[in-house]
PDB file of N, CA and C in Angstrom:
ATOM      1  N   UNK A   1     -44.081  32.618  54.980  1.00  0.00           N
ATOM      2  CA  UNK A   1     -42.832  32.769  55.687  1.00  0.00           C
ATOM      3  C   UNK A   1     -42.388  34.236  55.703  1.00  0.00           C
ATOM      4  N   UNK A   2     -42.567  35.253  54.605  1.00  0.00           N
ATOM      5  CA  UNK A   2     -42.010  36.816  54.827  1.00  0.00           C
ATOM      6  C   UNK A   2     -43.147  37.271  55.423  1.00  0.00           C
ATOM      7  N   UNK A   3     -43.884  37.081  56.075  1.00  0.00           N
ATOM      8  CA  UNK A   3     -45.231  37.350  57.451  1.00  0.00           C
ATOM      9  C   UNK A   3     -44.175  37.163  58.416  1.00  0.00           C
ATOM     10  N   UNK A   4     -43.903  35.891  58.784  1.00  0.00           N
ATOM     11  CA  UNK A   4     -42.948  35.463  59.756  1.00  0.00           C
ATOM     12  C   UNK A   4     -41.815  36.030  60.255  1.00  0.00           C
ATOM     13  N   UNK A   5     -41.005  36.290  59.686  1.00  0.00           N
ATOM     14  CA  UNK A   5     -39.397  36.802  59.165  1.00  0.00           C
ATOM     15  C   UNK A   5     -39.909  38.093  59.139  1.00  0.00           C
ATOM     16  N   UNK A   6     -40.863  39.135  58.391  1.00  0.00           N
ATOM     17  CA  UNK A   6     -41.082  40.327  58.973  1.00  0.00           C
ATOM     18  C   UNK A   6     -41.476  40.686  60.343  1.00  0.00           C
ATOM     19  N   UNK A   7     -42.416  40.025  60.649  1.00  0.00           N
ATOM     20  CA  UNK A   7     -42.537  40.228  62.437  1.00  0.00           C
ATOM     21  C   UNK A   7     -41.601  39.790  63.260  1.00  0.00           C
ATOM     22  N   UNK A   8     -41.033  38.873  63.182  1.00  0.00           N
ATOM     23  CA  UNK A   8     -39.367  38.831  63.841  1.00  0.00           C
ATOM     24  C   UNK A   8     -38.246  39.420  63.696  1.00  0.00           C
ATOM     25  N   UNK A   9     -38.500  40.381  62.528  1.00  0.00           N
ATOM     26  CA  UNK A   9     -37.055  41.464  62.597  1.00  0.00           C
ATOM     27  C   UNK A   9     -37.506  42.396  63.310  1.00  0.00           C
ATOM     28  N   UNK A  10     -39.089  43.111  63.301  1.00  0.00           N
ATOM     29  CA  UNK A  10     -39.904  44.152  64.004  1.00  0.00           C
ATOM     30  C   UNK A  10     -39.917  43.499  65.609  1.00  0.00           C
ATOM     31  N   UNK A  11     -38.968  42.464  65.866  1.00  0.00           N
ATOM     32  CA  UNK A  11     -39.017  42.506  67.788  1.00  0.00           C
ATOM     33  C   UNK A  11     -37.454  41.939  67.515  1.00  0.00           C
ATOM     34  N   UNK A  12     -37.071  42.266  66.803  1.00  0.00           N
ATOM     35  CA  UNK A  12     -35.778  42.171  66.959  1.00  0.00           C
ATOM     36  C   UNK A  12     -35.430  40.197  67.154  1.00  0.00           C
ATOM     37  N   UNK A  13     -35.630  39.439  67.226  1.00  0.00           N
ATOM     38  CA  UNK A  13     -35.450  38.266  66.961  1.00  0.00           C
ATOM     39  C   UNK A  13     -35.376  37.758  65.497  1.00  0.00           C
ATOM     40  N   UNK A  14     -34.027  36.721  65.397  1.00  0.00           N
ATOM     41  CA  UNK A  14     -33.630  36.416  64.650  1.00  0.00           C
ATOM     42  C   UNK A  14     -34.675  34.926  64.123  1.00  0.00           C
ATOM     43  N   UNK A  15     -35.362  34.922  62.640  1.00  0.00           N
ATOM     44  CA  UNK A  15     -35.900  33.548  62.190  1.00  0.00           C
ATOM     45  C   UNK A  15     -35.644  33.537  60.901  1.00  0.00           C
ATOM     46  N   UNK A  16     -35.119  32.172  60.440  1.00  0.00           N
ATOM     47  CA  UNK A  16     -34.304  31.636  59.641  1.00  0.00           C
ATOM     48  C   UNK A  16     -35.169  30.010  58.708  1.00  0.00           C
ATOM     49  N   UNK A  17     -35.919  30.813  57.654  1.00  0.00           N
ATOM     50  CA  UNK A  17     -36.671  29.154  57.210  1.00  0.00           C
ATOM     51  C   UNK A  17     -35.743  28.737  56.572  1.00  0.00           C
ATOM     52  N   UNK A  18     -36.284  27.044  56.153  1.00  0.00           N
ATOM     53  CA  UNK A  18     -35.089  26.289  56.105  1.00  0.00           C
ATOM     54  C   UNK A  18     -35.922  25.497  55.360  1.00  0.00           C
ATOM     55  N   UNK A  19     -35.662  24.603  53.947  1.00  0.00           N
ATOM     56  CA  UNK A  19     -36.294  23.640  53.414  1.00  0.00           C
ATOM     57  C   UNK A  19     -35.139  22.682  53.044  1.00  0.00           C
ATOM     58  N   UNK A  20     -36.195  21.772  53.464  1.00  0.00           N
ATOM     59  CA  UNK A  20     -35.484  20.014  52.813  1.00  0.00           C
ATOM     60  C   UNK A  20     -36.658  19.615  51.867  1.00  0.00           C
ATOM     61  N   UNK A  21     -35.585  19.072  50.742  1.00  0.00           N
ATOM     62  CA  UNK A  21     -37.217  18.010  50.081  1.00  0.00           C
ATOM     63  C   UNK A  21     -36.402  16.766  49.930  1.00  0.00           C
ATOM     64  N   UNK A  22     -35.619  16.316  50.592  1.00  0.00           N
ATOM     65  CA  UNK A  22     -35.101  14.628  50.217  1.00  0.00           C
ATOM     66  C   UNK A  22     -34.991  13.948  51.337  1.00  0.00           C
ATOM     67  N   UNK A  23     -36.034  14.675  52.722  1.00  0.00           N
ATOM     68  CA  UNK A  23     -36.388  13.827  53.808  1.00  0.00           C
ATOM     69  C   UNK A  23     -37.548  13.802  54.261  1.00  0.00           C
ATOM     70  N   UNK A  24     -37.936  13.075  54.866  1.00  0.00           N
ATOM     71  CA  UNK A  24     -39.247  13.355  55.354  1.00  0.00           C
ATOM     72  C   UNK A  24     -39.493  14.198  56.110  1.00  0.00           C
ATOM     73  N   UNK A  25     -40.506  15.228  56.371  1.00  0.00           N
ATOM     74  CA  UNK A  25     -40.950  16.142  56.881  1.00  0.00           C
ATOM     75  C   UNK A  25     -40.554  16.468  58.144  1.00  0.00           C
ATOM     76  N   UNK A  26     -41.027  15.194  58.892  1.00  0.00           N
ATOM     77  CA  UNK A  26     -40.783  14.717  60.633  1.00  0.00           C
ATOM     78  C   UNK A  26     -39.293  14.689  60.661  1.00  0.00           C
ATOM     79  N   UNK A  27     -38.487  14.405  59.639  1.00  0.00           N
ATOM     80  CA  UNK A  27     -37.273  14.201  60.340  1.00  0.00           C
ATOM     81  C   UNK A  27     -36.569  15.273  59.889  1.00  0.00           C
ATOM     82  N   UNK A  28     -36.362  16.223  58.474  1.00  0.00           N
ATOM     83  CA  UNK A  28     -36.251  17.219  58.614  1.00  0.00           C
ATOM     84  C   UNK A  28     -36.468  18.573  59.926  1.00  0.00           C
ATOM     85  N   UNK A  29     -37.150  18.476  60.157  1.00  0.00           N
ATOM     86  CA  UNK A  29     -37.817  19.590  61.297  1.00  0.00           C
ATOM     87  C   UNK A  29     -37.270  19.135  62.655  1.00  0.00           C
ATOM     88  N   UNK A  30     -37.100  18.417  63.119  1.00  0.00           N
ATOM     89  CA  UNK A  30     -36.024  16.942  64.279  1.00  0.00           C
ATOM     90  C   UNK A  30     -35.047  17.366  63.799  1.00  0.00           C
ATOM     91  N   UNK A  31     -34.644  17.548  62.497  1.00  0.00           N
ATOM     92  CA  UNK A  31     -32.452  17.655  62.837  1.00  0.00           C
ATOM     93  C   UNK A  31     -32.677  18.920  62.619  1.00  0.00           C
ATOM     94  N   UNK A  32     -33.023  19.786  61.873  1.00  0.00           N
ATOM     95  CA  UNK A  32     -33.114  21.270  62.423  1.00  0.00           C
ATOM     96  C   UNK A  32     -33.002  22.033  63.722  1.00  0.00           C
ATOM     97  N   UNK A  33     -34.008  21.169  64.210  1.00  0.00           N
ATOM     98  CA  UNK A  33     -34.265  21.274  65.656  1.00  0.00           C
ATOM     99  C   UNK A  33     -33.267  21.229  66.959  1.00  0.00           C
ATOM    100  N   UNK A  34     -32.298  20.010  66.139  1.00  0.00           N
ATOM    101  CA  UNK A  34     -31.469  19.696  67.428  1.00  0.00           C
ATOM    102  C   UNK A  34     -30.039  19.903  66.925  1.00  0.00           C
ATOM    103  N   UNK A  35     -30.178  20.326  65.535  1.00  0.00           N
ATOM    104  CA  UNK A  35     -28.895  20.660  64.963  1.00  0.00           C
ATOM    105  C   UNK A  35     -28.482  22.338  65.678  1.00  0.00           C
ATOM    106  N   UNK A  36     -28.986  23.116  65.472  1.00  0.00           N
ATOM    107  CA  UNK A  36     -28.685  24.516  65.972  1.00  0.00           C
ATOM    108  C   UNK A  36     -29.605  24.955  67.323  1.00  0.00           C
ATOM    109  N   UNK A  37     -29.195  26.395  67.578  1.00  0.00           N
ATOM    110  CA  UNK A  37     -29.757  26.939  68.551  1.00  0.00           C
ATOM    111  C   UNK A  37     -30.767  27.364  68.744  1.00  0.00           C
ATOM    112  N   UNK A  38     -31.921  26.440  68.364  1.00  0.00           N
ATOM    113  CA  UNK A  38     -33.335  27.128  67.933  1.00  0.00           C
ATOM    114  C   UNK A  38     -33.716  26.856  69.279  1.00  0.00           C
ATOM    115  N   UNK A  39     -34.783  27.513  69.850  1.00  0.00           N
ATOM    116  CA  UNK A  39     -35.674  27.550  70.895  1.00  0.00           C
ATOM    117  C   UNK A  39     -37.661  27.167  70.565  1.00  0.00           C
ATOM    118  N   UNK A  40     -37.771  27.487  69.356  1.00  0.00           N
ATOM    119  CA  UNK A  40     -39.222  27.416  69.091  1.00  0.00           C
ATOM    120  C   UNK A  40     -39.268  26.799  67.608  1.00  0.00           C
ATOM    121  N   UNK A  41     -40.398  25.851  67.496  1.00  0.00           N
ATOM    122  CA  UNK A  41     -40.973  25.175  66.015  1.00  0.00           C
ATOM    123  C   UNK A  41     -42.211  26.280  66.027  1.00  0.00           C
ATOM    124  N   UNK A  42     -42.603  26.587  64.390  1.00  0.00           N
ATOM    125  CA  UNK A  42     -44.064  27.194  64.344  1.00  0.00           C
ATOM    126  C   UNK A  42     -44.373  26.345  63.470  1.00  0.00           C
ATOM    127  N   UNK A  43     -45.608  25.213  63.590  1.00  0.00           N
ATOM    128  CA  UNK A  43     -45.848  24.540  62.467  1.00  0.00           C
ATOM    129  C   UNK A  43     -46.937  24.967  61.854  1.00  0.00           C
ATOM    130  N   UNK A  44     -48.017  24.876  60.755  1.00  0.00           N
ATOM    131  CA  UNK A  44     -48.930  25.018  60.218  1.00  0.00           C
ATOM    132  C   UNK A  44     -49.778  23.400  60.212  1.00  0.00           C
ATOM    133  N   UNK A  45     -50.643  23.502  60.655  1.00  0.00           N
ATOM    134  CA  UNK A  45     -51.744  21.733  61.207  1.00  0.00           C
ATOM    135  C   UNK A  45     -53.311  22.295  60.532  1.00  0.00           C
ATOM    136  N   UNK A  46     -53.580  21.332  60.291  1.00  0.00           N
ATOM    137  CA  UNK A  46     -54.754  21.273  59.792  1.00  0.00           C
ATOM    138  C   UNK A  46     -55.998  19.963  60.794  1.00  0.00           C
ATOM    139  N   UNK A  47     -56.717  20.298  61.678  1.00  0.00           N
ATOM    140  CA  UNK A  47     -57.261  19.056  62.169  1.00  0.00           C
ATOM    141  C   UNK A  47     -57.901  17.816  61.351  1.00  0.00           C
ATOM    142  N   UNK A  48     -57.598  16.802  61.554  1.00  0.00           N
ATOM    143  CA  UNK A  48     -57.549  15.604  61.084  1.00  0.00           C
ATOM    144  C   UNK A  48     -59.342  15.267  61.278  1.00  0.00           C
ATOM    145  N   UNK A  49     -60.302  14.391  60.841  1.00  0.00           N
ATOM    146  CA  UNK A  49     -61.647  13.805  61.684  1.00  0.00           C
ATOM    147  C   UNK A  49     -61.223  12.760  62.487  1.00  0.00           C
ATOM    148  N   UNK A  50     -62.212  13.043  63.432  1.00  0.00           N
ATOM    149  CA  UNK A  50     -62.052  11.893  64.004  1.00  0.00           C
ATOM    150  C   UNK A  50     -62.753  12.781  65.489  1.00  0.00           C
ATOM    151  N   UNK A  51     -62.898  12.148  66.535  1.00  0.00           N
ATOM    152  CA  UNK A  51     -63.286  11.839  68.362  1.00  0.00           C
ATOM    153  C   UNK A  51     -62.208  12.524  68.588  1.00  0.00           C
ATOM    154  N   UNK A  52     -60.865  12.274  68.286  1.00  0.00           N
ATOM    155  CA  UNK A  52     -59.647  13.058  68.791  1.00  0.00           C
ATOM    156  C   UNK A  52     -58.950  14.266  68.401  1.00  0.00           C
ATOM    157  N   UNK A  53     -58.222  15.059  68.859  1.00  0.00           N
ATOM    158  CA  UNK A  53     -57.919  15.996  68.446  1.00  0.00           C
ATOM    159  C   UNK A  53     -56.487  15.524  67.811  1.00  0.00           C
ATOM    160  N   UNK A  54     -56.339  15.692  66.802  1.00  0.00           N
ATOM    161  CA  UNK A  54     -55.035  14.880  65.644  1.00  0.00           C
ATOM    162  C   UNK A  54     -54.710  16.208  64.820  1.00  0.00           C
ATOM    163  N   UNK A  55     -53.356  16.285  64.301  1.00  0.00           N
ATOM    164  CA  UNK A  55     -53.137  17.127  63.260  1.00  0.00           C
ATOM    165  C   UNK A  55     -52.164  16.274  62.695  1.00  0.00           C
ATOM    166  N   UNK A  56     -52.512  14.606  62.682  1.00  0.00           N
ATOM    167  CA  UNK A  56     -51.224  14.601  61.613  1.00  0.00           C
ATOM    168  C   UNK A  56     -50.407  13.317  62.241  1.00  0.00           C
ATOM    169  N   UNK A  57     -49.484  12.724  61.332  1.00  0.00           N
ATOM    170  CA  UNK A  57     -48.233  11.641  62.130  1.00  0.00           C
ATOM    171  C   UNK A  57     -47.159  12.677  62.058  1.00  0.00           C
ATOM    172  N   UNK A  58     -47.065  13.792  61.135  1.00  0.00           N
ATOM    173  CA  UNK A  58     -45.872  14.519  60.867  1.00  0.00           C
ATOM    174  C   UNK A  58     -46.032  15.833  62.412  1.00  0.00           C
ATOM    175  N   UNK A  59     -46.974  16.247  62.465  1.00  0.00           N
ATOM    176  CA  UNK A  59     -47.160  16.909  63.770  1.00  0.00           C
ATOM    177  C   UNK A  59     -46.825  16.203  65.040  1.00  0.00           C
ATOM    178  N   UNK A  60     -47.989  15.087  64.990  1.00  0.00           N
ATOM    179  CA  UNK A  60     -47.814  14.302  66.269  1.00  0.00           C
ATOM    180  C   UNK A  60     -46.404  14.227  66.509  1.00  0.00           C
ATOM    181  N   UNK A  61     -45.419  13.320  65.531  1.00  0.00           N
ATOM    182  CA  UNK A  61     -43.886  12.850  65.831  1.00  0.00           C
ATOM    183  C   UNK A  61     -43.283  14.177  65.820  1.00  0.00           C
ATOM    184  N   UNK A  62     -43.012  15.218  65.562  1.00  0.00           N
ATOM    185  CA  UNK A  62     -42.437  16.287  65.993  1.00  0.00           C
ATOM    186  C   UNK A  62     -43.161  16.900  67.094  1.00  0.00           C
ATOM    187  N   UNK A  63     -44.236  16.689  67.606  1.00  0.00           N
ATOM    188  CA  UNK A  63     -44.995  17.448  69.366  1.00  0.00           C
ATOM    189  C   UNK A  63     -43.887  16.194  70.285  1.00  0.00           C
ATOM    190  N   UNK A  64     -43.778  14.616  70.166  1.00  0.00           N
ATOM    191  CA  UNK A  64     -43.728  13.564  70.265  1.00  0.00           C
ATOM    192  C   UNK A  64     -41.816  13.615  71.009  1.00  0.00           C
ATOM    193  N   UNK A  65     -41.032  14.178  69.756  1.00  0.00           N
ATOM    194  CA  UNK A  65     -39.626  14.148  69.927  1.00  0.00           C
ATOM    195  C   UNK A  65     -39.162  15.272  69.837  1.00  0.00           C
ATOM    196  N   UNK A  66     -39.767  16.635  69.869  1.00  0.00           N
ATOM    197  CA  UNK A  66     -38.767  18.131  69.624  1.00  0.00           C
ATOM    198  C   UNK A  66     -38.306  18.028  70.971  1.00  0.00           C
ATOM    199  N   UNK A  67     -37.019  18.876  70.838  1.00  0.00           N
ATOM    200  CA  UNK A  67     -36.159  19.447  71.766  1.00  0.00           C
ATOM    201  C   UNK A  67     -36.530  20.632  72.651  1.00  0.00           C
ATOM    202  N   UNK A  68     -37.540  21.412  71.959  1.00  0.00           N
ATOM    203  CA  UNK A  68     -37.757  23.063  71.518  1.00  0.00           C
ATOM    204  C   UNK A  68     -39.504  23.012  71.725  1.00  0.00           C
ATOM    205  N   UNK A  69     -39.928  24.088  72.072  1.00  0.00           N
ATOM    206  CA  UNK A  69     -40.813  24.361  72.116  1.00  0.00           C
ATOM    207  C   UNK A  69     -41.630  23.652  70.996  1.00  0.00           C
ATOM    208  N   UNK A  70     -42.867  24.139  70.663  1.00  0.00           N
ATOM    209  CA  UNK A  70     -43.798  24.279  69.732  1.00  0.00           C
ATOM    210  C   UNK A  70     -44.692  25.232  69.636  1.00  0.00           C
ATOM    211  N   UNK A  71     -45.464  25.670  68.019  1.00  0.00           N
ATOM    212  CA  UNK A  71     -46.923  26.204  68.350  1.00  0.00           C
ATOM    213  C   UNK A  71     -47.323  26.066  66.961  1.00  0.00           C
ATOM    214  N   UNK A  72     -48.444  24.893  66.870  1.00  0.00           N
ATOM    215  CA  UNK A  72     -48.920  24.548  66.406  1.00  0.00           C
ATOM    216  C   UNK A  72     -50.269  26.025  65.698  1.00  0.00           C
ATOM    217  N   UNK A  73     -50.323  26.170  64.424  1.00  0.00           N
ATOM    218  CA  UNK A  73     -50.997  27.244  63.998  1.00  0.00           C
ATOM    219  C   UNK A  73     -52.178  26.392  62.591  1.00  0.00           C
ATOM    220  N   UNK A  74     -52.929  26.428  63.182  1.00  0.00           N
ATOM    221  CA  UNK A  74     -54.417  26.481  61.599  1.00  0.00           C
ATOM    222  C   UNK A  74     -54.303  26.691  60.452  1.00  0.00           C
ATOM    223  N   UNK A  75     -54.097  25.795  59.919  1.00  0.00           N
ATOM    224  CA  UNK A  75     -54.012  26.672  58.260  1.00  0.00           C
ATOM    225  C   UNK A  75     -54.927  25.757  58.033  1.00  0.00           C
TER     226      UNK A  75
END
């Protein structure tokens, strides 16, 4: 996250992390989302096996219901 938050003060945009641990992931990141004036999610996905391209129920349901952009990143 100070990767993040440093390259967004260096273009002048404001980013603000935020942790919950007494909700679930998906729904944390959903009221964040639609609680304030955010415009973009950056998540971290890992591909799942399988025939399909998957990163997840916690990815999928936030690609599924955000308000806001996305960009899904490799870790």
């Amino acid at each position: 996250m100070k990767d993040i938050i440093e390259m967004a003060d260096h273009r002048d945009v404001r980013a603000k992390p935020v942790v919950h641990s007494d909700v679930a992931a998906r729904d944390a990141i959903l009221a964040e989302a639609k609680k304030g004036p955010h415009d973009l999610i950056i998540m971290g996905v890992s591909r799942r096996p399988g025939d399909k391209l998957f990163f997840g129920d916690t990815a999928a349901a936030v690609f599924e219901n955000a308000p806001v952009s996305i960009i899904f990143i490799a870790s």
